[in-house]
N, C-alpha and C. Protein backbone atom coordinates (compact mmCIF):
# COMPACT_ATOMS: atom_id res chain seq x y z
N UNK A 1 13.28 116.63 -21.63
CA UNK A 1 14.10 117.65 -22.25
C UNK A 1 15.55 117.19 -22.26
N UNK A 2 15.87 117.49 -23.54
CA UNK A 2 17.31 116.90 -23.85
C UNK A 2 18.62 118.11 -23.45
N UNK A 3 19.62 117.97 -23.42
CA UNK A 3 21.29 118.88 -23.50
C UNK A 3 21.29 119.52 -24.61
N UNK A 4 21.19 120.74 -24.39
CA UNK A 4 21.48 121.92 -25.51
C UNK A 4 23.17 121.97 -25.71
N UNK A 5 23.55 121.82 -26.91
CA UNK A 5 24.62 122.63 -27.62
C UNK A 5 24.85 123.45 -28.51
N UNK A 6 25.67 124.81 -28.52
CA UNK A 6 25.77 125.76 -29.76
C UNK A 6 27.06 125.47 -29.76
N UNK A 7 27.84 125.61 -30.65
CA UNK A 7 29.02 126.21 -31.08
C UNK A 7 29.38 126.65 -32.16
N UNK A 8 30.12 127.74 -32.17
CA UNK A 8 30.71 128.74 -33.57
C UNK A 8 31.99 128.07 -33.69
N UNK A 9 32.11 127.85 -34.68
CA UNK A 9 33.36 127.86 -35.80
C UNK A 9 34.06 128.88 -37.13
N UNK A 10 34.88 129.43 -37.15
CA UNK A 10 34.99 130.32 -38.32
C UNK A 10 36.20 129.74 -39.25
N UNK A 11 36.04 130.15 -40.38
CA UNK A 11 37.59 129.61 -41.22
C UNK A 11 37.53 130.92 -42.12
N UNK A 12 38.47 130.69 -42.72
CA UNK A 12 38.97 131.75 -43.40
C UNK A 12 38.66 131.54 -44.92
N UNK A 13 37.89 131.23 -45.37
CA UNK A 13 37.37 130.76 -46.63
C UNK A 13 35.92 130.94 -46.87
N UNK A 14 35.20 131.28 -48.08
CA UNK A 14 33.82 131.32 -48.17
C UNK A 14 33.22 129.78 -48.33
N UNK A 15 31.64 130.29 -48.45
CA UNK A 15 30.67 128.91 -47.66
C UNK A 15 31.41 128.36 -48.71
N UNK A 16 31.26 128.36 -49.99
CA UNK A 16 31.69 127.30 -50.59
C UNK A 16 32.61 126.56 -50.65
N UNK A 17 34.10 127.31 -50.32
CA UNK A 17 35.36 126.16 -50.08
C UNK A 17 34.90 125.36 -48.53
N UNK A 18 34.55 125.85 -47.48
CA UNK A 18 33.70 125.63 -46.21
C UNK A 18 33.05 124.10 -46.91
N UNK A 19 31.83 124.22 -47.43
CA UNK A 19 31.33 123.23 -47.89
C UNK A 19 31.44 122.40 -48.22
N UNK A 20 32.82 122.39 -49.61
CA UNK A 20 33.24 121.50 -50.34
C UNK A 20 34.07 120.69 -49.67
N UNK A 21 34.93 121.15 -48.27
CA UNK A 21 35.47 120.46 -47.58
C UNK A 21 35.01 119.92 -46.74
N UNK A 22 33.70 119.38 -46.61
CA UNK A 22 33.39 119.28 -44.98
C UNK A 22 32.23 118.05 -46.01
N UNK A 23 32.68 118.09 -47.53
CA UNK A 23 31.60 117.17 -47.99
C UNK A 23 32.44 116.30 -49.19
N UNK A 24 33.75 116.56 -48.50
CA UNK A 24 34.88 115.85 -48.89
C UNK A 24 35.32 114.53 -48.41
N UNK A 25 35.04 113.21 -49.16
CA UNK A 25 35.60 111.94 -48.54
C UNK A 25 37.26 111.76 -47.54
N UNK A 26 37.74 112.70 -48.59
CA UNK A 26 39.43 112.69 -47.86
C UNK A 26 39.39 113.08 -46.73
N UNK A 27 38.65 114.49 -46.92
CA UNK A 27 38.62 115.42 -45.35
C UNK A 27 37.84 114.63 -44.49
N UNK A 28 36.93 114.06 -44.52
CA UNK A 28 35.85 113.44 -43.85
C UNK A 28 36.48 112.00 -43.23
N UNK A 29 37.57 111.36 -43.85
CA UNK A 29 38.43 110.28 -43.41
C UNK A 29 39.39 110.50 -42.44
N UNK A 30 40.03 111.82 -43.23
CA UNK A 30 41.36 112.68 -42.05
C UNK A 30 40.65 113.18 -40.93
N UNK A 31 39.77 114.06 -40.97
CA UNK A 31 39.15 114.42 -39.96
C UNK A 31 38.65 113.35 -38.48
N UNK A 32 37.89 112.43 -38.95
CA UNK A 32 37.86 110.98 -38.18
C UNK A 32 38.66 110.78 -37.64
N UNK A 33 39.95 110.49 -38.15
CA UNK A 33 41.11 109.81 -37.89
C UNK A 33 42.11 110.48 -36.70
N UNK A 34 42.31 112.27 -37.28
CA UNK A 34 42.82 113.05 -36.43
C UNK A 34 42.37 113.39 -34.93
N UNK A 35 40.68 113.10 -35.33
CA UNK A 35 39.78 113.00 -33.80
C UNK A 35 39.41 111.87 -33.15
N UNK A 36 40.00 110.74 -33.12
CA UNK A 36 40.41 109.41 -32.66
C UNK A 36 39.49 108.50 -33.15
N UNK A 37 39.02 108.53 -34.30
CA UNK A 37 38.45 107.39 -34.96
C UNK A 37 39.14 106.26 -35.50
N UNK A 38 38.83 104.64 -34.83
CA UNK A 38 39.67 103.87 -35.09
C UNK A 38 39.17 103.44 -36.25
N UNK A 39 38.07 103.64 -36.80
CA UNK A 39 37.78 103.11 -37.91
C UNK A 39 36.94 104.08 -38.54
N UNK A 40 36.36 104.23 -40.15
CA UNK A 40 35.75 105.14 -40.29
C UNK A 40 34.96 105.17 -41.69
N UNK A 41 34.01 104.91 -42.04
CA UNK A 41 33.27 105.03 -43.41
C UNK A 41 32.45 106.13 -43.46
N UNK A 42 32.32 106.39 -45.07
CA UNK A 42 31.81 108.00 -45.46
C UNK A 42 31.18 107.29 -46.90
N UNK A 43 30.09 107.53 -46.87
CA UNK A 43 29.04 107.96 -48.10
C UNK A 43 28.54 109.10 -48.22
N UNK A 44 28.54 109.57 -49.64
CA UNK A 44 28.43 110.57 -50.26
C UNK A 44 27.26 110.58 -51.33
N UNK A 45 26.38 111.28 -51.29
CA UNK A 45 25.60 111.41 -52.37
C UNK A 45 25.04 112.71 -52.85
N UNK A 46 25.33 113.10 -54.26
CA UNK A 46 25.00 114.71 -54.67
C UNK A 46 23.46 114.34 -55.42
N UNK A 47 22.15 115.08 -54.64
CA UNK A 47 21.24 114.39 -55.19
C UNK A 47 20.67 115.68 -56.33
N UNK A 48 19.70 115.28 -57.23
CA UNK A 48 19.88 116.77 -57.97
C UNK A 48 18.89 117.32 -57.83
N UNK A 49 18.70 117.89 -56.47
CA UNK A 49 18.60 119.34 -56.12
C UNK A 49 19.64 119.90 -55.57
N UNK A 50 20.98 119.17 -55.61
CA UNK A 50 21.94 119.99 -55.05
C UNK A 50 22.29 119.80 -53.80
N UNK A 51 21.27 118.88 -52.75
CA UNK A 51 21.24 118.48 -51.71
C UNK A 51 22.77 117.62 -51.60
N UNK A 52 23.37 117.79 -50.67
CA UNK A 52 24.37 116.79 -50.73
C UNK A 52 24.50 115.62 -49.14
N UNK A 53 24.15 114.69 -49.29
CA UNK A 53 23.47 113.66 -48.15
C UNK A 53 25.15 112.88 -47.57
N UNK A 54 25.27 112.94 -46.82
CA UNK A 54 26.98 112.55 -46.18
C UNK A 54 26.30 111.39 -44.84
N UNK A 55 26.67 110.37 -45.05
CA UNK A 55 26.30 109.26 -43.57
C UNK A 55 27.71 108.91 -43.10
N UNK A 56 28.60 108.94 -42.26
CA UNK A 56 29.55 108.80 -41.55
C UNK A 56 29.18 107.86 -40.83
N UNK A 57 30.50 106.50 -40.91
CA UNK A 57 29.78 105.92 -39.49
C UNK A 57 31.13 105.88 -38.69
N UNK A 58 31.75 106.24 -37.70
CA UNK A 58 33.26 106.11 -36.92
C UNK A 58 32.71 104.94 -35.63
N UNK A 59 33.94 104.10 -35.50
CA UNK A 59 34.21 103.65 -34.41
C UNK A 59 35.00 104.39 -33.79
N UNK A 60 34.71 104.61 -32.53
CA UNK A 60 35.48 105.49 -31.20
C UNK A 60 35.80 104.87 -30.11
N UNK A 61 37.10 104.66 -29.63
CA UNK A 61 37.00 104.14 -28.19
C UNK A 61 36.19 105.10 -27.35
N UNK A 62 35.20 104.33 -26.31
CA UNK A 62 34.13 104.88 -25.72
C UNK A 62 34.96 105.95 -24.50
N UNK A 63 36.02 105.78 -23.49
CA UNK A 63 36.25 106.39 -22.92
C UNK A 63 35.22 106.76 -21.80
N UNK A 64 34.36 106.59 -21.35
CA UNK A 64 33.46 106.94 -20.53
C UNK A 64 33.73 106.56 -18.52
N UNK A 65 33.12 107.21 -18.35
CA UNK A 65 33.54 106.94 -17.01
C UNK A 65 31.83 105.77 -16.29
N UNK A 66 32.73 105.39 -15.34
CA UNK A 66 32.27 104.08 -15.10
C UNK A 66 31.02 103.52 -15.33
N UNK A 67 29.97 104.94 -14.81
CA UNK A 67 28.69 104.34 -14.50
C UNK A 67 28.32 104.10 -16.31
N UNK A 68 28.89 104.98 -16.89
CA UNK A 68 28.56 104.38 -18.35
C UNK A 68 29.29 103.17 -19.38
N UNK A 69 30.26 102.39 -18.84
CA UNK A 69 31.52 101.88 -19.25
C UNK A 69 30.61 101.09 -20.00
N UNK A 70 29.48 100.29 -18.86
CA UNK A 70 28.89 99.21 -18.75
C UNK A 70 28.00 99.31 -19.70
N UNK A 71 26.98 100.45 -19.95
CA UNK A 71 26.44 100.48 -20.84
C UNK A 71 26.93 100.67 -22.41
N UNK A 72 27.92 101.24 -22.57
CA UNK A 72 28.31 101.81 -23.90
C UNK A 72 29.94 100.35 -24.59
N UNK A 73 30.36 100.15 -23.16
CA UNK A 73 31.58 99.55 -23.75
C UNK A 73 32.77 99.89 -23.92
N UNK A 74 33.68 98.94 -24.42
CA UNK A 74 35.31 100.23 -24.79
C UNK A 74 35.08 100.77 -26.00
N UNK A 75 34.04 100.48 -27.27
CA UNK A 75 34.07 101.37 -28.26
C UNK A 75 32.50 101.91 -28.26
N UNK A 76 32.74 102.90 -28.77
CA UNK A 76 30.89 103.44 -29.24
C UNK A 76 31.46 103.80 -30.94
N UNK A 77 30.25 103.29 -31.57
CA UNK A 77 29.79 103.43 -33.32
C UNK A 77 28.95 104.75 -32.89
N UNK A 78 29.36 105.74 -33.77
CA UNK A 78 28.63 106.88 -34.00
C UNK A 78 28.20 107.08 -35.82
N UNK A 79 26.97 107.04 -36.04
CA UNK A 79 26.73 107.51 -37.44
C UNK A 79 26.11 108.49 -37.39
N UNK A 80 26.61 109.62 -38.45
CA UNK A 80 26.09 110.73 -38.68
C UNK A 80 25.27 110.73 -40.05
N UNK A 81 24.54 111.48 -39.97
CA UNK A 81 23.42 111.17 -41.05
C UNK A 81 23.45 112.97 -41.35
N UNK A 82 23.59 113.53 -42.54
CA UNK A 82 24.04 115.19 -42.65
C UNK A 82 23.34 115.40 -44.23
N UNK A 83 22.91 116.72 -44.16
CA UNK A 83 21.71 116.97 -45.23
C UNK A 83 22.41 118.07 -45.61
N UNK A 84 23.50 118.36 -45.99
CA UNK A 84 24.15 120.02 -46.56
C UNK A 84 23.10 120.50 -47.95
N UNK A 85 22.47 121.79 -47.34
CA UNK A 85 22.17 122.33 -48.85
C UNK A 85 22.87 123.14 -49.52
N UNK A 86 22.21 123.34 -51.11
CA UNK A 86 23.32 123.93 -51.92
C UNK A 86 23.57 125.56 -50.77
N UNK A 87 24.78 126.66 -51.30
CA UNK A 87 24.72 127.60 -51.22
C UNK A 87 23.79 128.42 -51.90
N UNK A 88 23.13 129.39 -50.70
CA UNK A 88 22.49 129.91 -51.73
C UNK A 88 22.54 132.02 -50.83
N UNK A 89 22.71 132.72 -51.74
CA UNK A 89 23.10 133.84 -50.98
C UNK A 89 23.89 134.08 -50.10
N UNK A 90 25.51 133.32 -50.52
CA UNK A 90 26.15 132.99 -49.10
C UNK A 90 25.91 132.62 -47.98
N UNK A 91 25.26 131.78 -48.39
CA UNK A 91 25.11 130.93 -46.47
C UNK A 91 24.57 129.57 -46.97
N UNK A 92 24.55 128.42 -45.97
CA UNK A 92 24.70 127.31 -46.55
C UNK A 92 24.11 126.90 -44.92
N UNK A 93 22.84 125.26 -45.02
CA UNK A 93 22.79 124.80 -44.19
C UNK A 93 22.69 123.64 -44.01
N UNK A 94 22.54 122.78 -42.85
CA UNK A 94 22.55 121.13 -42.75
C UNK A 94 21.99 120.74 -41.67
N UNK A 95 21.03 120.19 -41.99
CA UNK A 95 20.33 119.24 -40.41
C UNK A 95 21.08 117.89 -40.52
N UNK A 96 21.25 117.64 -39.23
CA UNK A 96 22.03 116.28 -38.94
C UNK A 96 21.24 115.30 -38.20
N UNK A 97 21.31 114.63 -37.93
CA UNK A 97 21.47 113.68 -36.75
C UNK A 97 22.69 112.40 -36.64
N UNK A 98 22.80 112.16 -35.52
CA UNK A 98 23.75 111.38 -34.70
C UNK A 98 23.34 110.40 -34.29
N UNK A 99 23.17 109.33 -34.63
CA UNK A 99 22.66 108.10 -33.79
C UNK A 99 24.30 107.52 -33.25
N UNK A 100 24.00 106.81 -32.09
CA UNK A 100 25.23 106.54 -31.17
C UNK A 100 24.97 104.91 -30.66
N UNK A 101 25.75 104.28 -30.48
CA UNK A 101 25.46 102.59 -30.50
C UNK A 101 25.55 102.71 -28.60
N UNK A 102 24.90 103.44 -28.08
CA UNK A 102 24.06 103.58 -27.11
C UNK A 102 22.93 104.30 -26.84
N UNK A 103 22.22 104.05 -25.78
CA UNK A 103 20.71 105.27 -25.55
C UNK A 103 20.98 106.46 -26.18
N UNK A 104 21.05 107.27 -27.02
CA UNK A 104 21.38 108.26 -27.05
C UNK A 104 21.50 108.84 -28.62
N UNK A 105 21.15 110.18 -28.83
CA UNK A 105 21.00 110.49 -30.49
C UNK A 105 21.09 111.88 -29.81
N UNK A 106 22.07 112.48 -31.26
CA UNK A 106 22.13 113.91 -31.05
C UNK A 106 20.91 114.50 -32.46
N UNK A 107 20.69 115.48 -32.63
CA UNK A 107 20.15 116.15 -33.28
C UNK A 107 20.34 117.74 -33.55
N UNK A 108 20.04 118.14 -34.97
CA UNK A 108 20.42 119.77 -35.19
C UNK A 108 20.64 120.38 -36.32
N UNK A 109 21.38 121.19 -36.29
CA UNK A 109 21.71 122.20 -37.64
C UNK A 109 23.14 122.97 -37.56
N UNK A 110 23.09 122.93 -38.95
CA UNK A 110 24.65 123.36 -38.66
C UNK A 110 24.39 124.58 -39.65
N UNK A 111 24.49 125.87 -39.20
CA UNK A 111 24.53 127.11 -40.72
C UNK A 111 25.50 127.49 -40.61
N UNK A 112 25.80 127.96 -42.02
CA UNK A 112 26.88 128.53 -42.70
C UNK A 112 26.66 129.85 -42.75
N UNK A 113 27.47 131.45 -42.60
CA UNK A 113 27.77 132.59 -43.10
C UNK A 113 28.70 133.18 -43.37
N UNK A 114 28.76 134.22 -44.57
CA UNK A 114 29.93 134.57 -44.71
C UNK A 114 29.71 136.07 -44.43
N UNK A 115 31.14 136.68 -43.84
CA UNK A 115 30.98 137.87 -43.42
C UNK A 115 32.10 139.07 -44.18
N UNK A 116 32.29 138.37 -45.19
CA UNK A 116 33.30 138.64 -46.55
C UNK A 116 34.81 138.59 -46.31
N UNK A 117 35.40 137.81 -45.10
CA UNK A 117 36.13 137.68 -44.99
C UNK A 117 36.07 136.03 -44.56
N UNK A 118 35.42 135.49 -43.56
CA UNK A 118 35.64 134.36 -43.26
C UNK A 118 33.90 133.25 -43.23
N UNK A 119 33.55 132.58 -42.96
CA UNK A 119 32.88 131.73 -42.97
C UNK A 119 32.97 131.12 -41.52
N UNK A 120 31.52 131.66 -40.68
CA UNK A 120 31.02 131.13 -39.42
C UNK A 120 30.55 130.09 -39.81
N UNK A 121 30.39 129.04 -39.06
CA UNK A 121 29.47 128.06 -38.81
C UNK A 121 28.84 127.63 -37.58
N UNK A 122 27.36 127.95 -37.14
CA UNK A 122 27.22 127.35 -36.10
C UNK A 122 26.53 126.22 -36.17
N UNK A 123 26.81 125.29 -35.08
CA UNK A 123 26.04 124.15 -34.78
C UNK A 123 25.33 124.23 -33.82
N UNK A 124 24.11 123.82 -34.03
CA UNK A 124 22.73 123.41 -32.73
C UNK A 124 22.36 122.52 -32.82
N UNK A 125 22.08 122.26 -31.45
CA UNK A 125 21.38 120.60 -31.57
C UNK A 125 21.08 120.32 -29.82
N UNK A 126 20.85 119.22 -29.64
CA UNK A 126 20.12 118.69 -28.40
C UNK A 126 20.41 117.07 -28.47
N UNK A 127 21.03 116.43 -27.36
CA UNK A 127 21.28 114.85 -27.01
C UNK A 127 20.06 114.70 -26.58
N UNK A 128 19.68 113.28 -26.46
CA UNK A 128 18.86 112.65 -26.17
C UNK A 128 19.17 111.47 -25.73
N UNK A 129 19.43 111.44 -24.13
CA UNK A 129 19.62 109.88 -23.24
C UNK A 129 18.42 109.27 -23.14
N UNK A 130 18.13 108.32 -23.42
CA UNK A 130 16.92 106.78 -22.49
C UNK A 130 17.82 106.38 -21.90
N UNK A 131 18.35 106.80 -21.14
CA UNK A 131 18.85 106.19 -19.44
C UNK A 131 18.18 106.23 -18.65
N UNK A 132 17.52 105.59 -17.96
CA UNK A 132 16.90 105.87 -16.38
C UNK A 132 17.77 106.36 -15.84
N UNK A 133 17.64 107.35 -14.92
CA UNK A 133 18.84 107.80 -13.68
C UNK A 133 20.10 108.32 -14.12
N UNK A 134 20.43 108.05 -15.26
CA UNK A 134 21.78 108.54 -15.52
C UNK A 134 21.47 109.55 -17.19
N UNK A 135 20.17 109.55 -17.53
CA UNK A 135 20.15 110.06 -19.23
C UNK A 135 20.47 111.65 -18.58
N UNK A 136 20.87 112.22 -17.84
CA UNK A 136 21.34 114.30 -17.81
C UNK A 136 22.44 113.84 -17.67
N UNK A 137 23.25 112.60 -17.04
CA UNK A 137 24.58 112.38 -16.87
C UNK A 137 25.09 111.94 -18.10
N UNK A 138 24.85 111.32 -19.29
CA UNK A 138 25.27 110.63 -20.64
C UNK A 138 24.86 112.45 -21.30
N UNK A 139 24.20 112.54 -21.42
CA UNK A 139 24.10 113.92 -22.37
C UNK A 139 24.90 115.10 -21.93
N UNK A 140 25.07 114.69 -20.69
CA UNK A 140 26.39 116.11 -20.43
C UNK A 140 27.89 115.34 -20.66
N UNK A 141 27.91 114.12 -20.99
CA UNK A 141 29.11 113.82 -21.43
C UNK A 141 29.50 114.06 -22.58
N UNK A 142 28.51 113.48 -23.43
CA UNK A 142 28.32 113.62 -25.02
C UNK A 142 28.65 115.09 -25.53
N UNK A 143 27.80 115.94 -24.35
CA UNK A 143 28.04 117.14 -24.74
C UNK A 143 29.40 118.09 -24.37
N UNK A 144 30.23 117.67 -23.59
CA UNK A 144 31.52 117.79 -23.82
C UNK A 144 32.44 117.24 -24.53
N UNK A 145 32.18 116.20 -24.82
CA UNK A 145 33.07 115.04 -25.53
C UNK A 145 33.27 115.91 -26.76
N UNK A 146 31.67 116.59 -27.36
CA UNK A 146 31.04 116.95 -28.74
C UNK A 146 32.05 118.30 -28.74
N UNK A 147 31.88 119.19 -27.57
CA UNK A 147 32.53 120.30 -27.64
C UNK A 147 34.40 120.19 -27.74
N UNK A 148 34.50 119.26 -26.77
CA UNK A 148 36.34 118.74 -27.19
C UNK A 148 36.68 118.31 -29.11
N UNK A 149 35.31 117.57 -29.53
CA UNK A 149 35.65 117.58 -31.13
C UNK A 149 35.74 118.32 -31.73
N UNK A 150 34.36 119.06 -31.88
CA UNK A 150 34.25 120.34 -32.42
C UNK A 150 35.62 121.47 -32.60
N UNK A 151 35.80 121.73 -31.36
CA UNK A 151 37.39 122.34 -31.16
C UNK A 151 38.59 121.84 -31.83
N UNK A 152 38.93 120.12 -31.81
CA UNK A 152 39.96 119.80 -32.32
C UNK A 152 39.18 119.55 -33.86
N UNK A 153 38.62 119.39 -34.48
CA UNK A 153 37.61 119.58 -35.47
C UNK A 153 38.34 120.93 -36.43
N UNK A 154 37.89 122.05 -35.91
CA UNK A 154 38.25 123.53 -36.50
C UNK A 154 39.78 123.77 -36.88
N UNK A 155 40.46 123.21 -35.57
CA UNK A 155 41.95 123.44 -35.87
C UNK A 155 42.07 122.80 -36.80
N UNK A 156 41.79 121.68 -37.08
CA UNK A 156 41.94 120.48 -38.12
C UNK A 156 41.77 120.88 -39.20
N UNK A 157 40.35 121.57 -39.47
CA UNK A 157 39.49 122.26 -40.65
C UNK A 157 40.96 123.43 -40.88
N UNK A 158 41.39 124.00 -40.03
CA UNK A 158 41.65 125.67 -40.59
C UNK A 158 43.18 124.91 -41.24
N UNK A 159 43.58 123.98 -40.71
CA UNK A 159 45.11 123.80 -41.71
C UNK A 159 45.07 122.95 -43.06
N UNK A 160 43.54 122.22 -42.52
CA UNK A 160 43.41 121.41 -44.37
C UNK A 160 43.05 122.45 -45.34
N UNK A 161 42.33 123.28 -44.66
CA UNK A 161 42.19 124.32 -45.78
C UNK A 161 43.49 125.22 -46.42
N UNK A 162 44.57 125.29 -45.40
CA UNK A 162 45.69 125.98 -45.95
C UNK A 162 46.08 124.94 -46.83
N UNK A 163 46.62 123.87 -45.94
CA UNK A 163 47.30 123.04 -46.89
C UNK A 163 46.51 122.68 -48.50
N UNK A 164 45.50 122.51 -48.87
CA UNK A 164 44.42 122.30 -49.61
C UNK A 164 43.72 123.40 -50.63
N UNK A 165 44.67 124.53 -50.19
CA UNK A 165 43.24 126.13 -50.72
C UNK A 165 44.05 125.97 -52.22
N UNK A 166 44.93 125.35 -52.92
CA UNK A 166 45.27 125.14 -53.99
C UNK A 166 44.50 124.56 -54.78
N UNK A 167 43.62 123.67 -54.33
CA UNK A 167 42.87 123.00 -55.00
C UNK A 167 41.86 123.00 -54.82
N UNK A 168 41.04 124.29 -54.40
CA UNK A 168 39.67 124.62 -54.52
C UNK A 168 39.63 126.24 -55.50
């Protein structure tokens, strides 16, 4: 059994500006960047069912504490692999996964709602260590690390959208 994570996010915009930004190359570069990605590639593909397929891959300095230094390194490659579907009845969803250039893969869903004022999003999902002895210790890192993004993530999200709501 793997590390459970939820977290809510809200913005002030419906699923669709929500969407369009979060399946945005620019935003998807800034975003990286603002959350310490030293490096960062984004593919995009609108397939036609509307599906829109996003693979991220960031280099991250690893930051980890010791017993993992060794395994992971000073950087970890994280690729995200993200399945956004169209909107449909105001709400919008995405299974992901996370592969991580160590033992370890996140997995989940991310839904969209709107509550006619703003646009929740939650994320679920579950890490998955192959560590001997240390895989509850790597997944409770991941899973704070995930929750410190997430957080600086939203703030990030809620001012590109100000700065940006001109052009949606």
């Amino acid at each position: 059994m793997g590390t459970r994570l939820q977290c809510t996010q809200a913005y002030a915009a419906t699923p669709a500006v929500v969407r369009a930004m979060v399946t945005d190359a620019a935003y998807i570069d800034a975003r990286a960047r603002v959350t310490g990605a030293l490096e960062v590639t984004a593919t995009l593909e609108q397939g036609a069912d509307g599906v829109t397929s996003v693979v991220i891959t960031r280099v991250l300095p690893s930051e980890m504490p010791a017993f993992a230094a060794s395994i992971v390194g000073e950087t970890l490659t994280v690729t995200e692999h993200q399945a956004w579907q169209p909107i449909a009845d105001g709400t919008c969803a995405c299974a992901f996964t996370v592969d991580f250039s160590a033992p370890l893969v996140f997995t989940g869903t991310a839904a969209m709602s709107f509550d006619g004022t703003r646009t929740t999003v939650v994320t679920e999902g579950e890490f998955k260590a192959a560590v001997p002895l240390f895989g509850g210790k790597v997944e409770r890192l991941a899973l704070e690390q995930t929750e410190r993004y997430l957080a600086k993530e939203q703030e990030f999200a809620a001012q590109w959208l100000v700065e940006h709501s001109a052009d949606s």
